[in-house]
PDBML (XML) file of the C-alpha atoms, coordinates in Angstrom:
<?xml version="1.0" encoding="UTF-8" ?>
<PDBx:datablock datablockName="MODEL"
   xmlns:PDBx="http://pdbml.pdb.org/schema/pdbx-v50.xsd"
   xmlns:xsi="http://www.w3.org/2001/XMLSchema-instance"
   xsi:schemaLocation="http://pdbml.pdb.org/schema/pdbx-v50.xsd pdbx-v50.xsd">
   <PDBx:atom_siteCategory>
      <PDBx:atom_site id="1">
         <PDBx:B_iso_or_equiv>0.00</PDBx:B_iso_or_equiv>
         <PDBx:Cartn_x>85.726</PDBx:Cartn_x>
         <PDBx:Cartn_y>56.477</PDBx:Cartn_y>
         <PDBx:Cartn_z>127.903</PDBx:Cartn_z>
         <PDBx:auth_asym_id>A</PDBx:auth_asym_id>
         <PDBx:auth_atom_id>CA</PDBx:auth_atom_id>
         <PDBx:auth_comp_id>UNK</PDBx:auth_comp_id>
         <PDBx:auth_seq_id>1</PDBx:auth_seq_id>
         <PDBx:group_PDB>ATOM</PDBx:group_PDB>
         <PDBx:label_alt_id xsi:nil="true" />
         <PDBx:label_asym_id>A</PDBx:label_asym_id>
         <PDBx:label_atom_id>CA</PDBx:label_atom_id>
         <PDBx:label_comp_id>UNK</PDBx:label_comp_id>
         <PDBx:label_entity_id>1</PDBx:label_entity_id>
         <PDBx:label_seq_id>1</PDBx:label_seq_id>
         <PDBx:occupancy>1.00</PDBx:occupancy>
         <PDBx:pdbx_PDB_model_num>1</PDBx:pdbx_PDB_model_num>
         <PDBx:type_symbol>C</PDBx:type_symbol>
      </PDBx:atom_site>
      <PDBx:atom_site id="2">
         <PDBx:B_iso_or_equiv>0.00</PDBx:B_iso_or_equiv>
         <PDBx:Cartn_x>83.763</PDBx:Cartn_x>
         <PDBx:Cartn_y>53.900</PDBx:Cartn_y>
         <PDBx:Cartn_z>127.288</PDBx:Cartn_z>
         <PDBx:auth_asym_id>A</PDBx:auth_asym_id>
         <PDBx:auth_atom_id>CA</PDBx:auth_atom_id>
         <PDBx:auth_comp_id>UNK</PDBx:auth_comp_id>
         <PDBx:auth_seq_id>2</PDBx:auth_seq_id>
         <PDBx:group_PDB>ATOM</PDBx:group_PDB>
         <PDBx:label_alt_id xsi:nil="true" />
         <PDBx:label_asym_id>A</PDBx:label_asym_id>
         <PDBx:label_atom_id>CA</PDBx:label_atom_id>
         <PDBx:label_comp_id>UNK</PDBx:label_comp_id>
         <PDBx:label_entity_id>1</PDBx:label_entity_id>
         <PDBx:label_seq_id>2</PDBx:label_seq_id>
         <PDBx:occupancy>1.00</PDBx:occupancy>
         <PDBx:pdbx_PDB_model_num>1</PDBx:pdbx_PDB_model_num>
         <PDBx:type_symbol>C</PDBx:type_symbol>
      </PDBx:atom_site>
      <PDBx:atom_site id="3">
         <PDBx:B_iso_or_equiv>0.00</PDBx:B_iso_or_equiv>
         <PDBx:Cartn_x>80.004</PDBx:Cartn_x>
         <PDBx:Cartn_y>55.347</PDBx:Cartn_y>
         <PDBx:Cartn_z>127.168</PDBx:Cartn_z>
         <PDBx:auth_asym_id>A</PDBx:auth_asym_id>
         <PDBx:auth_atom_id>CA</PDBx:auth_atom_id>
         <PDBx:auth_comp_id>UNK</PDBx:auth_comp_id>
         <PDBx:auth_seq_id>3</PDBx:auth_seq_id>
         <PDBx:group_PDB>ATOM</PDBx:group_PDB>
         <PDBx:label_alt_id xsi:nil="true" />
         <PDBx:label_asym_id>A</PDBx:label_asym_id>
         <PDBx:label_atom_id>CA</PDBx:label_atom_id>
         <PDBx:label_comp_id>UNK</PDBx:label_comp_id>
         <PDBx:label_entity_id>1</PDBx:label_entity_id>
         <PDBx:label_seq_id>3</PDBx:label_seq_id>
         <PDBx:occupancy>1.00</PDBx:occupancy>
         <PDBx:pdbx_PDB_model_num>1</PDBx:pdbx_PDB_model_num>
         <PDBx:type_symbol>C</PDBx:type_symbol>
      </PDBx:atom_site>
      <PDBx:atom_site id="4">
         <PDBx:B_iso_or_equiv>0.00</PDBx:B_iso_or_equiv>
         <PDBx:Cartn_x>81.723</PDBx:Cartn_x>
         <PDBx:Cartn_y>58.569</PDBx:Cartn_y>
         <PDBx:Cartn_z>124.682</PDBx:Cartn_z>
         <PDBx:auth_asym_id>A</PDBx:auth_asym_id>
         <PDBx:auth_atom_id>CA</PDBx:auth_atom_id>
         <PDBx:auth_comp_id>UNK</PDBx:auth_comp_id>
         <PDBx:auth_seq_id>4</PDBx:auth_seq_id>
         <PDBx:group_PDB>ATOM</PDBx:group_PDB>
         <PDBx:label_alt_id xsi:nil="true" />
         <PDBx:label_asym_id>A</PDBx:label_asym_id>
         <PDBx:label_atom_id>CA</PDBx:label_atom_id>
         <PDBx:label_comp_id>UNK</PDBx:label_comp_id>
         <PDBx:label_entity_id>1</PDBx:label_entity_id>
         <PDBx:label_seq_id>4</PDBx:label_seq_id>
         <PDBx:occupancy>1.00</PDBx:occupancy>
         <PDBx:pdbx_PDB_model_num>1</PDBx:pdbx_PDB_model_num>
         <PDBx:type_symbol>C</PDBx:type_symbol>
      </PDBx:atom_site>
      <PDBx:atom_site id="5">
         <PDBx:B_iso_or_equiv>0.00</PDBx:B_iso_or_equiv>
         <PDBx:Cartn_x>78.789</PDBx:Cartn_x>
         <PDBx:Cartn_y>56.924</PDBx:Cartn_y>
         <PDBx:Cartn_z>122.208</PDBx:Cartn_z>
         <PDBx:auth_asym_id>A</PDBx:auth_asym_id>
         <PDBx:auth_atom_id>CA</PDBx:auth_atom_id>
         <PDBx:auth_comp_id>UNK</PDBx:auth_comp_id>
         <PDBx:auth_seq_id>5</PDBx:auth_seq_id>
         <PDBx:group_PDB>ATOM</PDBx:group_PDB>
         <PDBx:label_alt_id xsi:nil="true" />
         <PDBx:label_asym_id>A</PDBx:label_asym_id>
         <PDBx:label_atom_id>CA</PDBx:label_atom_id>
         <PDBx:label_comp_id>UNK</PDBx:label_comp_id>
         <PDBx:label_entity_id>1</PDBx:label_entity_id>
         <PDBx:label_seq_id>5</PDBx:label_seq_id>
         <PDBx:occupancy>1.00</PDBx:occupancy>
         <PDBx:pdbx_PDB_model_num>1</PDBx:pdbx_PDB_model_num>
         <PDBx:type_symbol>C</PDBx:type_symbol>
      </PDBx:atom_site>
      <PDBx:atom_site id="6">
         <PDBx:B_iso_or_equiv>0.00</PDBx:B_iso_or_equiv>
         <PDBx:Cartn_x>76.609</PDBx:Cartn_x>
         <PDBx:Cartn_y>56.335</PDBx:Cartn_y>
         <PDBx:Cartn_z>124.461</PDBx:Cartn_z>
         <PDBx:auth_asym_id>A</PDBx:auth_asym_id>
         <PDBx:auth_atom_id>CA</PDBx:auth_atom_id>
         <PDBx:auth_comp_id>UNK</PDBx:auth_comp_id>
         <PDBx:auth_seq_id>6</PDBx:auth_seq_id>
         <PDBx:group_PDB>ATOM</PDBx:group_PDB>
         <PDBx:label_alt_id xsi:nil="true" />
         <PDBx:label_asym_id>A</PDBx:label_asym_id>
         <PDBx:label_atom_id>CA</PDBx:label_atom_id>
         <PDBx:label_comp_id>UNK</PDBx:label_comp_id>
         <PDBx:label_entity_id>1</PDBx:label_entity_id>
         <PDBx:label_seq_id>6</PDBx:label_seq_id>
         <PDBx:occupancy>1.00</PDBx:occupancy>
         <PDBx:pdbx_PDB_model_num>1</PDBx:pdbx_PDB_model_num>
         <PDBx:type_symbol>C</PDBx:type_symbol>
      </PDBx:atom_site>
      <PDBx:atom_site id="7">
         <PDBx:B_iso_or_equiv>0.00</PDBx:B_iso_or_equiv>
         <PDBx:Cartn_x>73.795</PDBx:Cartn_x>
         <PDBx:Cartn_y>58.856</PDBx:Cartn_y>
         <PDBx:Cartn_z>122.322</PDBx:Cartn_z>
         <PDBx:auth_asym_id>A</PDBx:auth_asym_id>
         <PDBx:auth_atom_id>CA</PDBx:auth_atom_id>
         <PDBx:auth_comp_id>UNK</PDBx:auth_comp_id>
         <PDBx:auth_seq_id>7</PDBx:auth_seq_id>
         <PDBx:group_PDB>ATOM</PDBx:group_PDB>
         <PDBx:label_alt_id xsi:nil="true" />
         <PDBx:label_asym_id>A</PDBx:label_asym_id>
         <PDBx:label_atom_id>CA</PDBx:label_atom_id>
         <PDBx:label_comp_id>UNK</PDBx:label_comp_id>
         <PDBx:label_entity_id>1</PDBx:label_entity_id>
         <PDBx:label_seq_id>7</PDBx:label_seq_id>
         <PDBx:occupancy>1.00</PDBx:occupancy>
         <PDBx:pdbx_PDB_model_num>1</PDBx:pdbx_PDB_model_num>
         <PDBx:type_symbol>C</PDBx:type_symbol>
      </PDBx:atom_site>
      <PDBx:atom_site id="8">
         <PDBx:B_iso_or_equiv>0.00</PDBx:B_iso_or_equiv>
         <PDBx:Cartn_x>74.367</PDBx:Cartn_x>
         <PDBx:Cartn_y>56.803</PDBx:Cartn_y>
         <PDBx:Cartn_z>118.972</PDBx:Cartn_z>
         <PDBx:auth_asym_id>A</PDBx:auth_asym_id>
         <PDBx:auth_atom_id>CA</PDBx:auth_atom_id>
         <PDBx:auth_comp_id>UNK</PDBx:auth_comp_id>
         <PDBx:auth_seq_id>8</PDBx:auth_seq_id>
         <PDBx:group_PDB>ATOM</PDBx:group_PDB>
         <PDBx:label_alt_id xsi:nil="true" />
         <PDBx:label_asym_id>A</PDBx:label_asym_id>
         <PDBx:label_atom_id>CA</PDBx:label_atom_id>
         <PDBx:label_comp_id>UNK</PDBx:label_comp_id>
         <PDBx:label_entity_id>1</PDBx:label_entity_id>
         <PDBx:label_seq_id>8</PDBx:label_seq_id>
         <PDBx:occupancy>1.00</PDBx:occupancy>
         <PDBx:pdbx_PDB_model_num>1</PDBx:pdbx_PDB_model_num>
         <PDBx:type_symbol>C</PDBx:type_symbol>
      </PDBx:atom_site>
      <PDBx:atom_site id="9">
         <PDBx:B_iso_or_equiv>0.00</PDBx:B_iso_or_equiv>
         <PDBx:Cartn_x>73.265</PDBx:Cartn_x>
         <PDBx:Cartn_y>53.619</PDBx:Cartn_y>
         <PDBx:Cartn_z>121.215</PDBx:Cartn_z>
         <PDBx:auth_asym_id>A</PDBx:auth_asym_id>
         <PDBx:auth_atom_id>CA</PDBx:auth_atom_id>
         <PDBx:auth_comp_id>UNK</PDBx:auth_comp_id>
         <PDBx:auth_seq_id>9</PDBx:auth_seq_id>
         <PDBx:group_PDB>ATOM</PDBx:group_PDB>
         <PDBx:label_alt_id xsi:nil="true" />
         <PDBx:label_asym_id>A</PDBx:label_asym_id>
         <PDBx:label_atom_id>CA</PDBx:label_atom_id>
         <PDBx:label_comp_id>UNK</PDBx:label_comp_id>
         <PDBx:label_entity_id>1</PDBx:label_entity_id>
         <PDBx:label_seq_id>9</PDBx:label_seq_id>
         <PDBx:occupancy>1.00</PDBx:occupancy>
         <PDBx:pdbx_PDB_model_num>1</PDBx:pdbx_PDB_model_num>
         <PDBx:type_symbol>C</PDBx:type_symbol>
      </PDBx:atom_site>
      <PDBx:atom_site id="10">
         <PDBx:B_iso_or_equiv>0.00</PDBx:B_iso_or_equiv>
         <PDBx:Cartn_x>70.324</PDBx:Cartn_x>
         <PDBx:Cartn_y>55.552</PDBx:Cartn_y>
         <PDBx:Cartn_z>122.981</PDBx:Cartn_z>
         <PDBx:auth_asym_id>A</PDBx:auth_asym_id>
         <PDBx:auth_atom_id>CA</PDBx:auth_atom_id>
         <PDBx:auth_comp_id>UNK</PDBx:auth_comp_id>
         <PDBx:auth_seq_id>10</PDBx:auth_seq_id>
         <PDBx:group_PDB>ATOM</PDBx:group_PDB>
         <PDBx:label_alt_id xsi:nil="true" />
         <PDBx:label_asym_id>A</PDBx:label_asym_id>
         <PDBx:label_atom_id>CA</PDBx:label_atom_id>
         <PDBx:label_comp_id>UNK</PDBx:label_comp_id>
         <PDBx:label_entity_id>1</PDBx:label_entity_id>
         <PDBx:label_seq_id>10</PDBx:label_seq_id>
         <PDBx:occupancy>1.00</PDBx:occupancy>
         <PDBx:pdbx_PDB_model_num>1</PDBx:pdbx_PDB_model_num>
         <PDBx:type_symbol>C</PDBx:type_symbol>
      </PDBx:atom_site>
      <PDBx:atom_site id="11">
         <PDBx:B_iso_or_equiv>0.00</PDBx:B_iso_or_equiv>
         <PDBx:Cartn_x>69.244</PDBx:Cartn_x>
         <PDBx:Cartn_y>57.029</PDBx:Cartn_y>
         <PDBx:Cartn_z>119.757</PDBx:Cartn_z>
         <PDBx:auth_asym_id>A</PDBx:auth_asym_id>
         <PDBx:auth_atom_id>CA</PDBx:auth_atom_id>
         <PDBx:auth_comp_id>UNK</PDBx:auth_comp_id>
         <PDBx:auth_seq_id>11</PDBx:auth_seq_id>
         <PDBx:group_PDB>ATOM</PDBx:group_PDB>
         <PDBx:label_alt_id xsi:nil="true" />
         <PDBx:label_asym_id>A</PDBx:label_asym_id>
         <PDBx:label_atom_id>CA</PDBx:label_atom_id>
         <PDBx:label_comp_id>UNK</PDBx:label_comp_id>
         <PDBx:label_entity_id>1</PDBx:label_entity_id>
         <PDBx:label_seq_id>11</PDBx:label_seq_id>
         <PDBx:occupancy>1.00</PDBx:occupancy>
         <PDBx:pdbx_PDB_model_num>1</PDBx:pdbx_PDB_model_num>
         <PDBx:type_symbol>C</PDBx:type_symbol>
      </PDBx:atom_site>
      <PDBx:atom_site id="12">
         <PDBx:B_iso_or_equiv>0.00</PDBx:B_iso_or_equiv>
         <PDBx:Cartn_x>69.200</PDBx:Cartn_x>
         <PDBx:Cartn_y>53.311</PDBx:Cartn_y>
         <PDBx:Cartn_z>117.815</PDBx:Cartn_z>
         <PDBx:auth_asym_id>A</PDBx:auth_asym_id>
         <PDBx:auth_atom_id>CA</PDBx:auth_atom_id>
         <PDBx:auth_comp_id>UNK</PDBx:auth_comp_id>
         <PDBx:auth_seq_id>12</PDBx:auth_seq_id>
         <PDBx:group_PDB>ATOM</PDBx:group_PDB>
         <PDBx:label_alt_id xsi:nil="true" />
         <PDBx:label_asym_id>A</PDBx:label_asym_id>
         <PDBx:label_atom_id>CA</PDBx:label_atom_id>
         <PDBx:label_comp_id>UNK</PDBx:label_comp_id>
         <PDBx:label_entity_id>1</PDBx:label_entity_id>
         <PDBx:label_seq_id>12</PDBx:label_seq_id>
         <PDBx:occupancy>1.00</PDBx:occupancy>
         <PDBx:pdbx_PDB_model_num>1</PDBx:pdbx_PDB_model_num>
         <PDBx:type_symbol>C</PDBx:type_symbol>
      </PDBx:atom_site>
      <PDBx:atom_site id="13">
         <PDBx:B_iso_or_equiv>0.00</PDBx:B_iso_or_equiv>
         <PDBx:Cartn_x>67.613</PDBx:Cartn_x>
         <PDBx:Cartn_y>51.789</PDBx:Cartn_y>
         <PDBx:Cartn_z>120.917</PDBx:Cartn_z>
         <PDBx:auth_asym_id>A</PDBx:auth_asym_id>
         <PDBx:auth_atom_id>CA</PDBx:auth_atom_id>
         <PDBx:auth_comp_id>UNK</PDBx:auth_comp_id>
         <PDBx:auth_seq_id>13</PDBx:auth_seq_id>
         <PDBx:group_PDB>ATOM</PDBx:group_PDB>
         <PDBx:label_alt_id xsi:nil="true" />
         <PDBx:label_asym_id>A</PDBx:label_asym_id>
         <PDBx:label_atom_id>CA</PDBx:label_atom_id>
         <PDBx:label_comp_id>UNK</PDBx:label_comp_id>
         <PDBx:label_entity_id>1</PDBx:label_entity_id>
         <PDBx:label_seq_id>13</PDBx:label_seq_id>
         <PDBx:occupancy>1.00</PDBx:occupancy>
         <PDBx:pdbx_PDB_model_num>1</PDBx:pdbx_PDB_model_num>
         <PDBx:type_symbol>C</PDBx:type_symbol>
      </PDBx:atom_site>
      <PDBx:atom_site id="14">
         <PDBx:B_iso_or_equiv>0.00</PDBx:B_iso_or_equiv>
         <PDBx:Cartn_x>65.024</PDBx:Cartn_x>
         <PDBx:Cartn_y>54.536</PDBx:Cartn_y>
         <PDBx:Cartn_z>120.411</PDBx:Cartn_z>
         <PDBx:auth_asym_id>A</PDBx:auth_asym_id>
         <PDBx:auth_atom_id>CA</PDBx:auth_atom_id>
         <PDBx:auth_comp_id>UNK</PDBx:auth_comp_id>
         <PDBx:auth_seq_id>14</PDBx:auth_seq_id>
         <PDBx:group_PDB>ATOM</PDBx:group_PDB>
         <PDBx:label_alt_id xsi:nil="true" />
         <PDBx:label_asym_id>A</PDBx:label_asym_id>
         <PDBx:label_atom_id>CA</PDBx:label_atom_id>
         <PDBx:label_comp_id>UNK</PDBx:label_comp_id>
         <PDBx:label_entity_id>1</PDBx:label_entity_id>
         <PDBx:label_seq_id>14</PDBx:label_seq_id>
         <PDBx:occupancy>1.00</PDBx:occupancy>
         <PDBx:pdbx_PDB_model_num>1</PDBx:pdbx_PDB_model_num>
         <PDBx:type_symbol>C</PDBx:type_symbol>
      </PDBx:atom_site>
      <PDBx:atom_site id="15">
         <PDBx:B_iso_or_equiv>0.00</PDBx:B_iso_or_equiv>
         <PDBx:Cartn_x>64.511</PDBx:Cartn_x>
         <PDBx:Cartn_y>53.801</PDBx:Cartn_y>
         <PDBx:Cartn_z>117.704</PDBx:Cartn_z>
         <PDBx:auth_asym_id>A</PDBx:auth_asym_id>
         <PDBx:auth_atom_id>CA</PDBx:auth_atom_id>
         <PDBx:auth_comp_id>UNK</PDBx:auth_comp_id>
         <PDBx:auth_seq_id>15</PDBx:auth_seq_id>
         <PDBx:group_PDB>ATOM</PDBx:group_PDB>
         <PDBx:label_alt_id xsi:nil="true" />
         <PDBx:label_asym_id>A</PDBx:label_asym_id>
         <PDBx:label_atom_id>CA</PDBx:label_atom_id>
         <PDBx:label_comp_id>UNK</PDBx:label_comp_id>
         <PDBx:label_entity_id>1</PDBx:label_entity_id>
         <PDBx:label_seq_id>15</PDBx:label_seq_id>
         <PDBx:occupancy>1.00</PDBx:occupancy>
         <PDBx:pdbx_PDB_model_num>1</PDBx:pdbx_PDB_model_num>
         <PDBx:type_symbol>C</PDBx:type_symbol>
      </PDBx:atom_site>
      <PDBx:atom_site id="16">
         <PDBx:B_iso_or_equiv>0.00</PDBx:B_iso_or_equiv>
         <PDBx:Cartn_x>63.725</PDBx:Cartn_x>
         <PDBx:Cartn_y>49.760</PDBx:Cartn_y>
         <PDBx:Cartn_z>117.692</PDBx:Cartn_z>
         <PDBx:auth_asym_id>A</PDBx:auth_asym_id>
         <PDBx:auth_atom_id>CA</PDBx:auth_atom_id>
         <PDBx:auth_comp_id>UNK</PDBx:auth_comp_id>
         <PDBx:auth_seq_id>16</PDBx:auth_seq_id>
         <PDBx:group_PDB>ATOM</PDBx:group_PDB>
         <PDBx:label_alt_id xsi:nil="true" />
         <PDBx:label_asym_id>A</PDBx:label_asym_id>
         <PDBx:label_atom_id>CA</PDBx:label_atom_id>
         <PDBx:label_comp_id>UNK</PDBx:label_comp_id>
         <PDBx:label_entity_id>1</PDBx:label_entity_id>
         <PDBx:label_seq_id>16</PDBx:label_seq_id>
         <PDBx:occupancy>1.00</PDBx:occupancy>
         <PDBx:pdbx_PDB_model_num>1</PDBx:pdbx_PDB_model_num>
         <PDBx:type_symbol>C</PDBx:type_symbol>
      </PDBx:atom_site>
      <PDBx:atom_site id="17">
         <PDBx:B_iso_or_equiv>0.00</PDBx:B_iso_or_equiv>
         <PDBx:Cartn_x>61.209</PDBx:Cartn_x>
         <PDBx:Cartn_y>51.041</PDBx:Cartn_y>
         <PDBx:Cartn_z>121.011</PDBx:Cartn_z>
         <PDBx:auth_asym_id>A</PDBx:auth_asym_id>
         <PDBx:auth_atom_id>CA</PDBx:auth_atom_id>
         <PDBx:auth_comp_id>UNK</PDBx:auth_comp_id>
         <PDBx:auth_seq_id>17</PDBx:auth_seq_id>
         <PDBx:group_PDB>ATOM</PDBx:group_PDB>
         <PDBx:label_alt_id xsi:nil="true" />
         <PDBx:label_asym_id>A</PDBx:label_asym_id>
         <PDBx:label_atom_id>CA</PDBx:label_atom_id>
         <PDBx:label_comp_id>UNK</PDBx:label_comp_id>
         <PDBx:label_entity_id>1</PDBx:label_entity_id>
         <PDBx:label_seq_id>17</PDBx:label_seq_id>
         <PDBx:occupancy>1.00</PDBx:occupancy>
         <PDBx:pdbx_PDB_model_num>1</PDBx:pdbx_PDB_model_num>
         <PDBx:type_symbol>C</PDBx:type_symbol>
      </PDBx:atom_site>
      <PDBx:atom_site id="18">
         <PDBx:B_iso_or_equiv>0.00</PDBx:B_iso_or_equiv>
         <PDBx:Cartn_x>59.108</PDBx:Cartn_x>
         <PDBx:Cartn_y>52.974</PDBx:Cartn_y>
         <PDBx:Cartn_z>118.147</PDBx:Cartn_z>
         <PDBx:auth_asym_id>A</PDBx:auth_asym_id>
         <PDBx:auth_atom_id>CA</PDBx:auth_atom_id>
         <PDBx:auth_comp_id>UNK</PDBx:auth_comp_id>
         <PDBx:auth_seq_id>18</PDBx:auth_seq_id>
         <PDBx:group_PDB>ATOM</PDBx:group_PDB>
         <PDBx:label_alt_id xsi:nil="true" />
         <PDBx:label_asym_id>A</PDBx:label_asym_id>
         <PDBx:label_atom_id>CA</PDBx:label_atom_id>
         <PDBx:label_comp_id>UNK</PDBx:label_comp_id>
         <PDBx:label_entity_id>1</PDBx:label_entity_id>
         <PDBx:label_seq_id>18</PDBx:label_seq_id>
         <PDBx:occupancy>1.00</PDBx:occupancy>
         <PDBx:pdbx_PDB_model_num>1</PDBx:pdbx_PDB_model_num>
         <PDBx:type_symbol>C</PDBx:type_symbol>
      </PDBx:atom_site>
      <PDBx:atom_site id="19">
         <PDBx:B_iso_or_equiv>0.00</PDBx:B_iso_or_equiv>
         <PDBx:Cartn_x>59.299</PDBx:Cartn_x>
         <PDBx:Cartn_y>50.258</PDBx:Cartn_y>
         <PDBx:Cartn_z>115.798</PDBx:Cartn_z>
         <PDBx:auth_asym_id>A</PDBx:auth_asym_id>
         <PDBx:auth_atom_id>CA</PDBx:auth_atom_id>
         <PDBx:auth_comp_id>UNK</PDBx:auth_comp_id>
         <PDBx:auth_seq_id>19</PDBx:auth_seq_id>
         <PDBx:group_PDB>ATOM</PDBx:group_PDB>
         <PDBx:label_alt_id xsi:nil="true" />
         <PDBx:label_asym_id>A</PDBx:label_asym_id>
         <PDBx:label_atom_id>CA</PDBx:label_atom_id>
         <PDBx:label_comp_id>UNK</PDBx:label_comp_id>
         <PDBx:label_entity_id>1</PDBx:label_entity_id>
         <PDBx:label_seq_id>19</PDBx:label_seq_id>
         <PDBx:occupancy>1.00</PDBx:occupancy>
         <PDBx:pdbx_PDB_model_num>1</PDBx:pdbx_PDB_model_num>
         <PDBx:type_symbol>C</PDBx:type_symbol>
      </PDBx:atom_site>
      <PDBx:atom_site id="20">
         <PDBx:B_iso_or_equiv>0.00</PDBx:B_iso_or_equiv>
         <PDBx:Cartn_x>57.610</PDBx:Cartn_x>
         <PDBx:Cartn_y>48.385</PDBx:Cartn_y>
         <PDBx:Cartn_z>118.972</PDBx:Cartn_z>
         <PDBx:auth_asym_id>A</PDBx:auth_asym_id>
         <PDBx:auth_atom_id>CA</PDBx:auth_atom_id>
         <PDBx:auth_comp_id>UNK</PDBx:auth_comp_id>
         <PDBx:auth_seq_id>20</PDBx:auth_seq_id>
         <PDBx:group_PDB>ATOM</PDBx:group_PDB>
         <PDBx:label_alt_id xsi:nil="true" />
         <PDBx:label_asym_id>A</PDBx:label_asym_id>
         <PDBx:label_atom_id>CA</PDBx:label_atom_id>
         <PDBx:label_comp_id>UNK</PDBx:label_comp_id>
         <PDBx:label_entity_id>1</PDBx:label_entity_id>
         <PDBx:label_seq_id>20</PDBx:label_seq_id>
         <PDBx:occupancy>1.00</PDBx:occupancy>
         <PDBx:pdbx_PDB_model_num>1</PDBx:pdbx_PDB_model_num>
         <PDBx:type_symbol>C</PDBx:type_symbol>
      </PDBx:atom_site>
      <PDBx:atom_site id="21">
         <PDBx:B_iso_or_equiv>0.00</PDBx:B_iso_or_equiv>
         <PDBx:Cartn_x>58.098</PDBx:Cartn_x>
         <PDBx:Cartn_y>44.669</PDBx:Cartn_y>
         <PDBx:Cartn_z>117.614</PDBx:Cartn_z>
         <PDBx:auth_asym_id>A</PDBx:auth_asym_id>
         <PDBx:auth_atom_id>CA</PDBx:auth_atom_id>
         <PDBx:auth_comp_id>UNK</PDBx:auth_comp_id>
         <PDBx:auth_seq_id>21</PDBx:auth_seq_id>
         <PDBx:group_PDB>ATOM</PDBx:group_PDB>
         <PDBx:label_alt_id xsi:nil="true" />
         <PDBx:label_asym_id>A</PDBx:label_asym_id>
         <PDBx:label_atom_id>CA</PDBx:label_atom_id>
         <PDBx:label_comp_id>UNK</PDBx:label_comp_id>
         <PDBx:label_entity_id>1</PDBx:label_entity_id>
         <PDBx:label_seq_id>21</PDBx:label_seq_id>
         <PDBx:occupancy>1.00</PDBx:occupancy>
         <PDBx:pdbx_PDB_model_num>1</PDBx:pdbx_PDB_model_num>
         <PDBx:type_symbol>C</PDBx:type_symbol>
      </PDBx:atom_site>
      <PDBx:atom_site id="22">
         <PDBx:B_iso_or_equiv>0.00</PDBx:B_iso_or_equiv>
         <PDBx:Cartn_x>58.793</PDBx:Cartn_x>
         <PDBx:Cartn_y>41.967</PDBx:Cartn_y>
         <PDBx:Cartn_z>119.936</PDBx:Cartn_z>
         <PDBx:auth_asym_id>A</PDBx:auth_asym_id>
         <PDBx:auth_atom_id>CA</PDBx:auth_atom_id>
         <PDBx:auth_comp_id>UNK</PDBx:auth_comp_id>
         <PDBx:auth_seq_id>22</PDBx:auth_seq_id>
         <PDBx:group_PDB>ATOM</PDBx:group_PDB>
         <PDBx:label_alt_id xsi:nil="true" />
         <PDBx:label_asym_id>A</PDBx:label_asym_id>
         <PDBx:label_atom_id>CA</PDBx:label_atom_id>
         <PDBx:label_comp_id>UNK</PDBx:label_comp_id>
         <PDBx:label_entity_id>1</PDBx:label_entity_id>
         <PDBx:label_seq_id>22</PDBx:label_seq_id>
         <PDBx:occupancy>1.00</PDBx:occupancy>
         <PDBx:pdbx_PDB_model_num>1</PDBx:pdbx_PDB_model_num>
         <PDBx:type_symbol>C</PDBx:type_symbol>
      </PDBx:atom_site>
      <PDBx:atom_site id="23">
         <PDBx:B_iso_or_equiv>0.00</PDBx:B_iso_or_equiv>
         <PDBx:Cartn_x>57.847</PDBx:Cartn_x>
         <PDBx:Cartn_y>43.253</PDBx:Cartn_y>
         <PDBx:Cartn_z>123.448</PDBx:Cartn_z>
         <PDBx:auth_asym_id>A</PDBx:auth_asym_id>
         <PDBx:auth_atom_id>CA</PDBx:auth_atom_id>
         <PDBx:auth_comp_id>UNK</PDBx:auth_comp_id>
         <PDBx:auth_seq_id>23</PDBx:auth_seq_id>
         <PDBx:group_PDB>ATOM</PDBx:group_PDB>
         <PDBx:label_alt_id xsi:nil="true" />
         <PDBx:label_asym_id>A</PDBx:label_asym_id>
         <PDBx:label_atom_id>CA</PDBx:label_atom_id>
         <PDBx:label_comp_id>UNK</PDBx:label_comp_id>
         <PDBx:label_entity_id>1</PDBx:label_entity_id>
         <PDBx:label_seq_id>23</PDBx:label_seq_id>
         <PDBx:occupancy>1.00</PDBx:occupancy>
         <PDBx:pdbx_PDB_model_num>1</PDBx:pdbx_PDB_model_num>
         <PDBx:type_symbol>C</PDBx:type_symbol>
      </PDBx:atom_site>
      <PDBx:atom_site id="24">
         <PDBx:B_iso_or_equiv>0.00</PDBx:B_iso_or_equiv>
         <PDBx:Cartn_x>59.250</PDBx:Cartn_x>
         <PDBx:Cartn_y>43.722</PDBx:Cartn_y>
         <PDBx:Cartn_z>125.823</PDBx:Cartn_z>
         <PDBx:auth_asym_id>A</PDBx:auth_asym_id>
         <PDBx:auth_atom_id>CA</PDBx:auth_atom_id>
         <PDBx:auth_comp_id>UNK</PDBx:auth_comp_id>
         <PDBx:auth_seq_id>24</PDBx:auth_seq_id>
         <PDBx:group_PDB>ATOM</PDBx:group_PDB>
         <PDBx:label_alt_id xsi:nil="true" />
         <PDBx:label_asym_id>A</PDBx:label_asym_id>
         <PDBx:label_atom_id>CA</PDBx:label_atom_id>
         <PDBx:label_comp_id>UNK</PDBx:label_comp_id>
         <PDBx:label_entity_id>1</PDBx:label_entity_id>
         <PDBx:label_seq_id>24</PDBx:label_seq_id>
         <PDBx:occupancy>1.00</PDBx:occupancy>
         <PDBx:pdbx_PDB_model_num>1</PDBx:pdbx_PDB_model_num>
         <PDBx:type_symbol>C</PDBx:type_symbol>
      </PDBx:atom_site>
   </PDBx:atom_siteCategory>
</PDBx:datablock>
């Protein structure tokens, strides 16, 4: 299934929304 690595892709989107350049 597609969304298997679906925590790897939370956990880097997480991280770029700390980070907290170009918003939104």
């Amino acid at each position: 299934e597609t969304e298997i690595t679906v925590p790897i892709y939370t956990e880097a989107k997480n991280r770029l929304e700390r980070e907290g350049n170009n918003k939104p």
